[in-house]
N, C-alpha and C. Protein backbone atom coordinates (compact mmCIF):
# COMPACT_ATOMS: atom_id res chain seq x y z
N UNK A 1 -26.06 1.96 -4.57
CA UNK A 1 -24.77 2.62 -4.60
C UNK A 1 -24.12 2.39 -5.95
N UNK A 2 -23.69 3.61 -6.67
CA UNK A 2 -22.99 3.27 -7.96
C UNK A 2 -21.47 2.50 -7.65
N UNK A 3 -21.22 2.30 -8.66
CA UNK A 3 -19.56 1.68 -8.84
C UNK A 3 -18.84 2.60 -8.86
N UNK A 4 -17.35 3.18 -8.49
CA UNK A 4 -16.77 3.38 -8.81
C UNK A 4 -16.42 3.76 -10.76
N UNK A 5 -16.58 2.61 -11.39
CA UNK A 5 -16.87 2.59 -12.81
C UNK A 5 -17.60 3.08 -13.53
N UNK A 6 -18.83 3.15 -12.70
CA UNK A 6 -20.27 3.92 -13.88
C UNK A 6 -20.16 5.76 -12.88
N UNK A 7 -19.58 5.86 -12.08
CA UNK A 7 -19.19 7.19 -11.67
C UNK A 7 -18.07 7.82 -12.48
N UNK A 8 -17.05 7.24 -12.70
CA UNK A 8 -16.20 7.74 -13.72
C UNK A 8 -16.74 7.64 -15.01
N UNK A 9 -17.79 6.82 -15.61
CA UNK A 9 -18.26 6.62 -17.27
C UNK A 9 -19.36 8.11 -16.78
N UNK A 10 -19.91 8.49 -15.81
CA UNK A 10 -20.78 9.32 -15.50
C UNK A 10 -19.56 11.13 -15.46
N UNK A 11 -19.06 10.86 -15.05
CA UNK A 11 -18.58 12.18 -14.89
C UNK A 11 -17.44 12.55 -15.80
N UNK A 12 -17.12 11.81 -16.83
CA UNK A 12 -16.47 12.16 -18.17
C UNK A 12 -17.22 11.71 -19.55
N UNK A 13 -18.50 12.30 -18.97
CA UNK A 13 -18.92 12.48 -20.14
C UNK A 13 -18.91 14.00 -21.20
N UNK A 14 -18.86 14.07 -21.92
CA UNK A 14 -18.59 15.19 -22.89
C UNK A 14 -19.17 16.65 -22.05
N UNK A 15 -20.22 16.64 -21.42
CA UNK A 15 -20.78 17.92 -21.45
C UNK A 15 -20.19 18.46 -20.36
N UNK A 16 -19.40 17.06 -19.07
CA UNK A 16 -18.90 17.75 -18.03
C UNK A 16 -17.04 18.06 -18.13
N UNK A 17 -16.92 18.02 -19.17
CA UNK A 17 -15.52 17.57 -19.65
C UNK A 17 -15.24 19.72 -19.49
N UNK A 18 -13.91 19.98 -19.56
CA UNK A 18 -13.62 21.41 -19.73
C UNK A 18 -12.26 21.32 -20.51
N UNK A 19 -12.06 22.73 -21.01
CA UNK A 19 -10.72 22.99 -22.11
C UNK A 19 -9.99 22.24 -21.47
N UNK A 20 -8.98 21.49 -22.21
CA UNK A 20 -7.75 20.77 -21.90
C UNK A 20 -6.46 22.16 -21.64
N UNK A 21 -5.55 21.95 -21.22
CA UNK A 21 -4.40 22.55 -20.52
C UNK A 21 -4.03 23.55 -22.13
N UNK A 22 -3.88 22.79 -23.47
CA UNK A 22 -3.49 23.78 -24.23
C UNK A 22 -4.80 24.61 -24.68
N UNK A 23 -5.66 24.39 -24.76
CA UNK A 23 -7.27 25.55 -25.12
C UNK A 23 -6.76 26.51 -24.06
N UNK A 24 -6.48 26.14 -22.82
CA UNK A 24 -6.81 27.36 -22.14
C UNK A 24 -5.21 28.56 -21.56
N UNK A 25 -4.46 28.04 -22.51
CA UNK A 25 -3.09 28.48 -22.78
C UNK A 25 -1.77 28.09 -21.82
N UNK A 26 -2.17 26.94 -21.04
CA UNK A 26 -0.99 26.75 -20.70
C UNK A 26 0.14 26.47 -21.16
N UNK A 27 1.10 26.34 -20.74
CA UNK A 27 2.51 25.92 -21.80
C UNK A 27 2.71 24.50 -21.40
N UNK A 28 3.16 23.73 -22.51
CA UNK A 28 3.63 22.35 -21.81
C UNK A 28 4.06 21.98 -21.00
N UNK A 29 3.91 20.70 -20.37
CA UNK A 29 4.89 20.66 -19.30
C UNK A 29 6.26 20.14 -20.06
N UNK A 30 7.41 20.07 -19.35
CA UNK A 30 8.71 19.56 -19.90
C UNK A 30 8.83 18.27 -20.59
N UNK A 31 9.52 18.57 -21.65
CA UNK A 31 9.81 17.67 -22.51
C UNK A 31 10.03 16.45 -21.85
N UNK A 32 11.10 16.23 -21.15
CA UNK A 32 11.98 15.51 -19.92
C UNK A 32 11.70 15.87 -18.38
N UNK A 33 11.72 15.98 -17.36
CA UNK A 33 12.15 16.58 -16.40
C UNK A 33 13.83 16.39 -15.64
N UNK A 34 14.45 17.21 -15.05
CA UNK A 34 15.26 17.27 -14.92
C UNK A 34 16.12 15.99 -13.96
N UNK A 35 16.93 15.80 -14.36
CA UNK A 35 17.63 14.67 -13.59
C UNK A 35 18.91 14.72 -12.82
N UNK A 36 19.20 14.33 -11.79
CA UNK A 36 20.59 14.73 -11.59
C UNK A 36 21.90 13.89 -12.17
N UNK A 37 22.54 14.86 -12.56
CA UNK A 37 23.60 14.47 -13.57
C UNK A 37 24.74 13.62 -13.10
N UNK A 38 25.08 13.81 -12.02
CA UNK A 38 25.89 13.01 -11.41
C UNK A 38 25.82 11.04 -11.12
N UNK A 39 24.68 10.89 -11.39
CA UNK A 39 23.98 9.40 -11.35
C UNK A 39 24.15 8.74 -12.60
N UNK A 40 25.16 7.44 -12.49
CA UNK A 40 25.43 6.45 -13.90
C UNK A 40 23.96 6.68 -14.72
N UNK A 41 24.66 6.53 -16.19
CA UNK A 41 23.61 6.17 -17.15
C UNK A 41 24.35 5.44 -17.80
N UNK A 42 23.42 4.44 -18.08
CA UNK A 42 23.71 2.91 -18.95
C UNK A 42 23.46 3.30 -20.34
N UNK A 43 24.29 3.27 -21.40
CA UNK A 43 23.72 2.98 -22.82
C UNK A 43 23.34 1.83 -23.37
N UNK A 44 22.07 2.39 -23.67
CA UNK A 44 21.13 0.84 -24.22
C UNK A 44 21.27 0.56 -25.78
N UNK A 45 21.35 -0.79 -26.26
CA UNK A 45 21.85 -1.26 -27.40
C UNK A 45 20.31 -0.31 -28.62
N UNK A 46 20.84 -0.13 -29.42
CA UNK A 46 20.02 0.57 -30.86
C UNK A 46 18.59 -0.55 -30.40
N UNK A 47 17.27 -0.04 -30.54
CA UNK A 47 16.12 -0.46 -30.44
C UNK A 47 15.74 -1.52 -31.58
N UNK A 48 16.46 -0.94 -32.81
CA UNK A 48 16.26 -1.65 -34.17
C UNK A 48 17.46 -2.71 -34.43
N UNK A 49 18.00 -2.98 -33.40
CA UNK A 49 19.29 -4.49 -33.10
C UNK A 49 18.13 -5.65 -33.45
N UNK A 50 16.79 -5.40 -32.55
CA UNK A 50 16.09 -6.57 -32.46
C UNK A 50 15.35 -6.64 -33.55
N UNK A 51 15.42 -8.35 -34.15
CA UNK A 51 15.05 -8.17 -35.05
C UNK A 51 13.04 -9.20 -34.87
N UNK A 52 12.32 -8.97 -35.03
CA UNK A 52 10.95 -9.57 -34.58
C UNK A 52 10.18 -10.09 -36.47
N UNK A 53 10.49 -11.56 -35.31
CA UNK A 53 10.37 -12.57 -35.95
C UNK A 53 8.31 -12.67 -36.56
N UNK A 54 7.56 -11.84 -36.12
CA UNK A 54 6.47 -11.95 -36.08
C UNK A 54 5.42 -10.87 -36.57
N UNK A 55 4.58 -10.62 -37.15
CA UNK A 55 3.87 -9.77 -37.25
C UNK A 55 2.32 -9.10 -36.22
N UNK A 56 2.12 -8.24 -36.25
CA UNK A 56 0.87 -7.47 -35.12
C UNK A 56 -0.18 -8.43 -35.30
N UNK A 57 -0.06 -8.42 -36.17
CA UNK A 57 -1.76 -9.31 -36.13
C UNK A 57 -1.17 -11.22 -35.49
N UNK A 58 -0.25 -11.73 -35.91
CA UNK A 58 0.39 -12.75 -35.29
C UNK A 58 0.34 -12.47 -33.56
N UNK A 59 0.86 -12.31 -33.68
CA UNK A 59 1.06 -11.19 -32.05
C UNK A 59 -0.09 -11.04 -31.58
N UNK A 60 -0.95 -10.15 -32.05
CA UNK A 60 -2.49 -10.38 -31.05
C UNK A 60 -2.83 -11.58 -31.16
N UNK A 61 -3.19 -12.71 -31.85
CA UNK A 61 -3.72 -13.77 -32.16
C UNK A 61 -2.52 -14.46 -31.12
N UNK A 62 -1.70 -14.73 -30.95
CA UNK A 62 -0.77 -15.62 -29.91
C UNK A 62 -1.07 -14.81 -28.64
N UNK A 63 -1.40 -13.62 -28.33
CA UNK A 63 -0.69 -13.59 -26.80
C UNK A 63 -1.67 -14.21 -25.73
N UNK A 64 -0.65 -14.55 -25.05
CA UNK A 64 -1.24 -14.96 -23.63
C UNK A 64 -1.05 -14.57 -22.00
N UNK A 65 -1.73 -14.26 -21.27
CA UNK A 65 -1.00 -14.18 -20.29
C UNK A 65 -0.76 -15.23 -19.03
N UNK A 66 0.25 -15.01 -18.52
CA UNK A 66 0.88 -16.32 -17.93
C UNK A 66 1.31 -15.63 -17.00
N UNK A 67 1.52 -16.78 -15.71
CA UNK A 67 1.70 -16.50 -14.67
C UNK A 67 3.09 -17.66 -13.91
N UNK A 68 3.64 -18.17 -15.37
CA UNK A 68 4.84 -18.93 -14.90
C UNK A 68 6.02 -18.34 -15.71
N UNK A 69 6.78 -17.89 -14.90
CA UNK A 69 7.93 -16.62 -15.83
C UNK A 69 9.03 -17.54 -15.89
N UNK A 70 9.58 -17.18 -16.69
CA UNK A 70 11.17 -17.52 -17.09
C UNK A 70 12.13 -16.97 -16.28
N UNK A 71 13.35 -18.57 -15.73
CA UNK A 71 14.06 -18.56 -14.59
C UNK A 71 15.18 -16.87 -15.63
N UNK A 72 15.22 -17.87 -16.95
CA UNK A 72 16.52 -16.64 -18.07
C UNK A 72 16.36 -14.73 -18.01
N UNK A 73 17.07 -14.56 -17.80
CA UNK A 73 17.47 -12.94 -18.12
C UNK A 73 17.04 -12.86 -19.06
N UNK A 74 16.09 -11.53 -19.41
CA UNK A 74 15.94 -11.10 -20.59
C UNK A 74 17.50 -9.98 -21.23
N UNK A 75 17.60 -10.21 -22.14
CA UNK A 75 19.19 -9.26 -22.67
C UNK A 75 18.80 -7.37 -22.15
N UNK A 76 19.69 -7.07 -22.62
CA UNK A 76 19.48 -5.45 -22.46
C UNK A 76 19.05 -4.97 -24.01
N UNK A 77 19.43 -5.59 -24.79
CA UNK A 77 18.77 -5.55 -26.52
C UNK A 77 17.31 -5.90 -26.54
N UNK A 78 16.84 -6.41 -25.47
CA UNK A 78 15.44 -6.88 -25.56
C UNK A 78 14.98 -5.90 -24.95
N UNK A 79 15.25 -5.41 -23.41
CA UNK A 79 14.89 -4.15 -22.43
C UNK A 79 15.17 -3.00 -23.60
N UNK A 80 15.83 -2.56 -24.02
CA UNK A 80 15.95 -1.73 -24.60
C UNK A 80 14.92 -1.36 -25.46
N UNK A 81 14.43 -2.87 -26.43
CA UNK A 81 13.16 -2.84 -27.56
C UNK A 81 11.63 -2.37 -26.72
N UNK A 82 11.74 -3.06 -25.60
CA UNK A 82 11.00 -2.90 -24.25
C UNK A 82 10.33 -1.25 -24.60
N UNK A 83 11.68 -0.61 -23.86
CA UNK A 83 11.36 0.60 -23.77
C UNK A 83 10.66 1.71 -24.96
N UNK A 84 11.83 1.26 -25.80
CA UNK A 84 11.73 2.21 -27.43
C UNK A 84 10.07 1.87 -27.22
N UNK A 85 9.52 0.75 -27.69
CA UNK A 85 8.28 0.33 -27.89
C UNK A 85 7.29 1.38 -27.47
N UNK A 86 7.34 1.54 -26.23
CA UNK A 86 6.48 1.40 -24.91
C UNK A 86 6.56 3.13 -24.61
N UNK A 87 7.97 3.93 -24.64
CA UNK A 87 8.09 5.22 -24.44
C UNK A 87 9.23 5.71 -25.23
N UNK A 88 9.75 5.41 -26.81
CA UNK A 88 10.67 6.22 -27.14
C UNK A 88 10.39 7.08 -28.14
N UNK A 89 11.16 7.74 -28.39
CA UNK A 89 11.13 9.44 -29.45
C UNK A 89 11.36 8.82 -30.55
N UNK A 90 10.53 9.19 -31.28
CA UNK A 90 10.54 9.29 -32.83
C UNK A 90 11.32 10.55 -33.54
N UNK A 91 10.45 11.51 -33.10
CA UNK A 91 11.35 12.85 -33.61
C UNK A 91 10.99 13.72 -32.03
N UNK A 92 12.06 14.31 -31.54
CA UNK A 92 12.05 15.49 -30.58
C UNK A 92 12.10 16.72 -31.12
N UNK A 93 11.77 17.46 -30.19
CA UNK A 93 11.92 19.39 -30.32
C UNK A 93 11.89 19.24 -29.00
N UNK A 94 11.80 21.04 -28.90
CA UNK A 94 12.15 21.51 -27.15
C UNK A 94 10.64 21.76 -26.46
N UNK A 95 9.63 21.94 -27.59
CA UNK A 95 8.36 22.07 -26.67
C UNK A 95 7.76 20.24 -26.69
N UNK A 96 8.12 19.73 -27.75
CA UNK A 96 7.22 18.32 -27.79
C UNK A 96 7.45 16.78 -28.36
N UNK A 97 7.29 15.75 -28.41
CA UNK A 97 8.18 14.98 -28.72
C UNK A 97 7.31 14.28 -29.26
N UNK A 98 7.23 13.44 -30.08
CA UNK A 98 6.76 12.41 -31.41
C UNK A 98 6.99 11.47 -31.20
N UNK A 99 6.11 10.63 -30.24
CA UNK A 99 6.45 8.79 -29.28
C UNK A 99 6.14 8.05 -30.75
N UNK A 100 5.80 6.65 -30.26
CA UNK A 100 5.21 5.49 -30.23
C UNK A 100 4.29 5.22 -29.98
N UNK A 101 3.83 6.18 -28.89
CA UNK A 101 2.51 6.13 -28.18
C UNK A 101 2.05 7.49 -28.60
N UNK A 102 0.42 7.41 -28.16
CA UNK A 102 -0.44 8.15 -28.76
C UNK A 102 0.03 8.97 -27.02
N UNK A 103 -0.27 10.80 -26.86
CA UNK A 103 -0.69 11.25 -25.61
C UNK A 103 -1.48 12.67 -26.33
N UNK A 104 -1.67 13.12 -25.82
CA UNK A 104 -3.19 14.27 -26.03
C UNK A 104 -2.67 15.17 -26.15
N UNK A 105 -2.50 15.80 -27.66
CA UNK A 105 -1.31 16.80 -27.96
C UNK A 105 0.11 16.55 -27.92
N UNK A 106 0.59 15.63 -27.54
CA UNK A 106 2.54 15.42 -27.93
C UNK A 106 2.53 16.09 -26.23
N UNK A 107 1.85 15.71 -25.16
CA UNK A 107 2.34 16.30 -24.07
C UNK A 107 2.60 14.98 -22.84
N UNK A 108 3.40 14.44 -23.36
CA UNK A 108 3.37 13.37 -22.83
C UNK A 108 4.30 13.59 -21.43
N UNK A 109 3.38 12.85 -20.43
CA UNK A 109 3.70 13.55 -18.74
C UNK A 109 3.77 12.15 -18.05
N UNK A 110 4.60 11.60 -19.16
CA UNK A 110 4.88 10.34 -18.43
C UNK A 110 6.81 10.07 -17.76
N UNK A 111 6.91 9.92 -17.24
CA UNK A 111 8.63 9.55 -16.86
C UNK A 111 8.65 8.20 -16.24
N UNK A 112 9.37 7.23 -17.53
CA UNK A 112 9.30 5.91 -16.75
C UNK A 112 10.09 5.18 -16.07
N UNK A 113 9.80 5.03 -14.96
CA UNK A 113 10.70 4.08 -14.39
C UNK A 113 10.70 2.32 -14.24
N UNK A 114 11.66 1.71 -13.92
CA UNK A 114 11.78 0.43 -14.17
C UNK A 114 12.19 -0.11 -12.65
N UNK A 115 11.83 -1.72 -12.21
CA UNK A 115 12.38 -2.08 -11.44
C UNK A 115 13.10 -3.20 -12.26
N UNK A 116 14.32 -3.33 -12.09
CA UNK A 116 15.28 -4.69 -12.76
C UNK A 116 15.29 -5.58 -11.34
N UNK A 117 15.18 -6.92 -12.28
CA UNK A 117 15.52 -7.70 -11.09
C UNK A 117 16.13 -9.01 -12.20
N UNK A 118 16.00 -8.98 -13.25
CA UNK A 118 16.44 -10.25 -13.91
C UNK A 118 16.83 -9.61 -15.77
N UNK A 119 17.60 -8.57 -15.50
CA UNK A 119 17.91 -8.44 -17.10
C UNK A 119 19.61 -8.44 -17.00
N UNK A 120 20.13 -9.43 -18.15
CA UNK A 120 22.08 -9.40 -18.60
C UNK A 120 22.17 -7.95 -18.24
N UNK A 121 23.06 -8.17 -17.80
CA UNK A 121 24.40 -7.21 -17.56
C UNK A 121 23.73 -5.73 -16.69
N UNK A 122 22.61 -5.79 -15.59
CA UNK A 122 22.38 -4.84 -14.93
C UNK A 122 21.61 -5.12 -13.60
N UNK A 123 22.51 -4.50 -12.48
CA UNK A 123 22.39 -4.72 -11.31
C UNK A 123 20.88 -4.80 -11.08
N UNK A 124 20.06 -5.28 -9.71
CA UNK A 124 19.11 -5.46 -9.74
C UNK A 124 18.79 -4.40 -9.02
N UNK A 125 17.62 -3.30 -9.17
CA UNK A 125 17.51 -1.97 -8.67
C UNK A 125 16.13 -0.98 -9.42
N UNK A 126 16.45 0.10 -9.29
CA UNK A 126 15.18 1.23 -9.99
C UNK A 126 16.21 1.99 -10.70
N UNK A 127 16.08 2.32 -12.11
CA UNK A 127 16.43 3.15 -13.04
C UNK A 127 14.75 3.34 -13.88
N UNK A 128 15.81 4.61 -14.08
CA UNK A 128 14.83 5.78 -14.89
C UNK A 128 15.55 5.35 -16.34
N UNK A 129 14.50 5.50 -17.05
CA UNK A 129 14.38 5.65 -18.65
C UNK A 129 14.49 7.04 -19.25
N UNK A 130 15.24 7.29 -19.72
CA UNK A 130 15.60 8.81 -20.36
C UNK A 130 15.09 8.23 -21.91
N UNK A 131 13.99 9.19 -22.23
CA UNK A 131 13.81 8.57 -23.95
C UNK A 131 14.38 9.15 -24.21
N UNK A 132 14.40 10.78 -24.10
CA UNK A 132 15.41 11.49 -24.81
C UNK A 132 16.53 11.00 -25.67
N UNK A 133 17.43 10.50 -24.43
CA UNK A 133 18.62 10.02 -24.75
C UNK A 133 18.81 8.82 -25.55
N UNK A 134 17.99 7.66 -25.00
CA UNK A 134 17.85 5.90 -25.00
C UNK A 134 18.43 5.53 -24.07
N UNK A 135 18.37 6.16 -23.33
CA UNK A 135 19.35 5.55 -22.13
C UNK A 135 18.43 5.16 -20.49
N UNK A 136 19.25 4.61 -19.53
CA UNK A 136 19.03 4.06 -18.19
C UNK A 136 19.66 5.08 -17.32
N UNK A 137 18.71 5.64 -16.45
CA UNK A 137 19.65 5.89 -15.28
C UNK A 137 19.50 5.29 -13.78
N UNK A 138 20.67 5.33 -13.51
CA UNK A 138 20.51 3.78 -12.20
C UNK A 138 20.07 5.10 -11.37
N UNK A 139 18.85 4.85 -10.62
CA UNK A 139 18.41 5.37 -9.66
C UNK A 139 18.71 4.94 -8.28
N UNK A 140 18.69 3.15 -8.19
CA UNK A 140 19.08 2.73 -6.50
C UNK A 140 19.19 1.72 -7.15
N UNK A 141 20.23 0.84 -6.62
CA UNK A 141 21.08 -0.19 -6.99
C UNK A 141 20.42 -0.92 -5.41
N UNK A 142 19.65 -2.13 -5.69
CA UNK A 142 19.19 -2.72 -4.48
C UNK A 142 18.91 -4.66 -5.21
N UNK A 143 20.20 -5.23 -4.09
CA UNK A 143 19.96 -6.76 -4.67
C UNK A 143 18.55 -7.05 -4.17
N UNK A 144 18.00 -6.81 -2.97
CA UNK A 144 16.32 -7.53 -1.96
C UNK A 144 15.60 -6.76 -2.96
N UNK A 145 15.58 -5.87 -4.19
CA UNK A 145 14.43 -5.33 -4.98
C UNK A 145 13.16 -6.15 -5.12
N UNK A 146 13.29 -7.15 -5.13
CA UNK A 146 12.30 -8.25 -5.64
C UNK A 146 11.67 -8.69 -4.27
N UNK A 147 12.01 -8.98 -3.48
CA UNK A 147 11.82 -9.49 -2.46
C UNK A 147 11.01 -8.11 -1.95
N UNK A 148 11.11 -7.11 -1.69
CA UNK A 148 10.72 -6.16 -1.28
C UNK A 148 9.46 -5.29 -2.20
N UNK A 149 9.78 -5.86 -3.25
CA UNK A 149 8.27 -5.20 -4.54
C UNK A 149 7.07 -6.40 -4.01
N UNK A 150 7.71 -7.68 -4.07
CA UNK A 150 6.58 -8.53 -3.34
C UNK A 150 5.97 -8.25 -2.17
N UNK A 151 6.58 -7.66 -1.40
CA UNK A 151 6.32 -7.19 0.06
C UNK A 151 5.14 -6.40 -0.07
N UNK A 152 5.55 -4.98 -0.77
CA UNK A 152 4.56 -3.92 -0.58
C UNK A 152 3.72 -4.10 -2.00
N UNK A 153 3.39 -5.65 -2.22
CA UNK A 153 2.07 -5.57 -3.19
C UNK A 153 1.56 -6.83 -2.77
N UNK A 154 1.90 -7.07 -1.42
CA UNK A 154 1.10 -7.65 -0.03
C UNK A 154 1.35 -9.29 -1.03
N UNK A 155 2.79 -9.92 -1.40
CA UNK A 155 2.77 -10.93 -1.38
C UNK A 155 2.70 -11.37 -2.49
N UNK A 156 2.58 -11.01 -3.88
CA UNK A 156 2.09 -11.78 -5.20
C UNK A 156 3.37 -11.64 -5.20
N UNK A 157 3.95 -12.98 -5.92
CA UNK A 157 5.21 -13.45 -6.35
C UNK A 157 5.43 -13.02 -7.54
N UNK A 158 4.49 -12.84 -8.55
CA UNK A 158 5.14 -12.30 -9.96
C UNK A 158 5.53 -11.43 -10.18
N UNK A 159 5.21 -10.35 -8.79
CA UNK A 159 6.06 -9.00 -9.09
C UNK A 159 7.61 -8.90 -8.86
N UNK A 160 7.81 -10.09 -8.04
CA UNK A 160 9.78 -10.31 -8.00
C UNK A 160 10.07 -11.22 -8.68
């Protein structure tokens, strides 16, 4: 029985691969998708506030991963660098947007959301990330967030 793994290395390989969405003329999908307007949005501090004490190659050579987290809040100047990093606009237009991140053609079909449970100055809950903007939008304001992300990932503590 194959793996899972050598079935996917098997069935994206080049010859079974077909036109991607723009070869075969579709139109992008949305820049953003639509949000409802009526729901707080948080303004997040300038991405370039933080100032990083370290360089990439420093940075790969230190990281580690760990499984004993810090009791401290991370700031919203840090969440903020978080995000920019990870999903913000470099340059926008109305068909396509210019990340941080690499996506396959500028069609990036990602919309991210966050669970807070330990950052200064924001309730503990699910907000959406607007890159567009730089901004937060509080989606559900829930103090048991943590308690309840542990739940439905059957118990690992590092997710609250």
């Amino acid at each position: 029985m194959k793996s899972i793994g050598k079935e996917f290395v098997e069935k994206t390989k080049y010859e079974y691969l077909e036109d991607d969405d723009y070869r075969k003329g579709f139109p992008p999908p949305p820049v953003e998708l639509e949000y409802d307007k009526t729901k707080r949005k948080i303004d997040l501090p300038d991405p370039k506030s933080i100032k990083v004490d370290m360089g990439l190659v420093e940075a790969i050579e230190k990281r580690r991963s760990l499984r004993r987290y810090s009791e401290r809040p991370i700031s919203l100047a840090e969440l903020s660098y978080l995000l920019w990093c990870t999903q913000g606009v470099i340059r926008p237009s109305k068909v396509a947007t210019l990340r941080n991140v690499a996506s396959a053609g500028a069609r990036h079909a990602f919309e991210t959301y966050i669970m807070v449970n330990n950052v200064d100055k924001l309730e503990p809950g699910i907000y959406r990330y607007l890159a567009l903007e730089h901004k937060l939008l509080e989606v559900r304001l829930d103090p048991n967030i943590a308690k309840k992300a542990v739940k439905v990932c059957y118990g690992q503590q590092n997710v609250g």
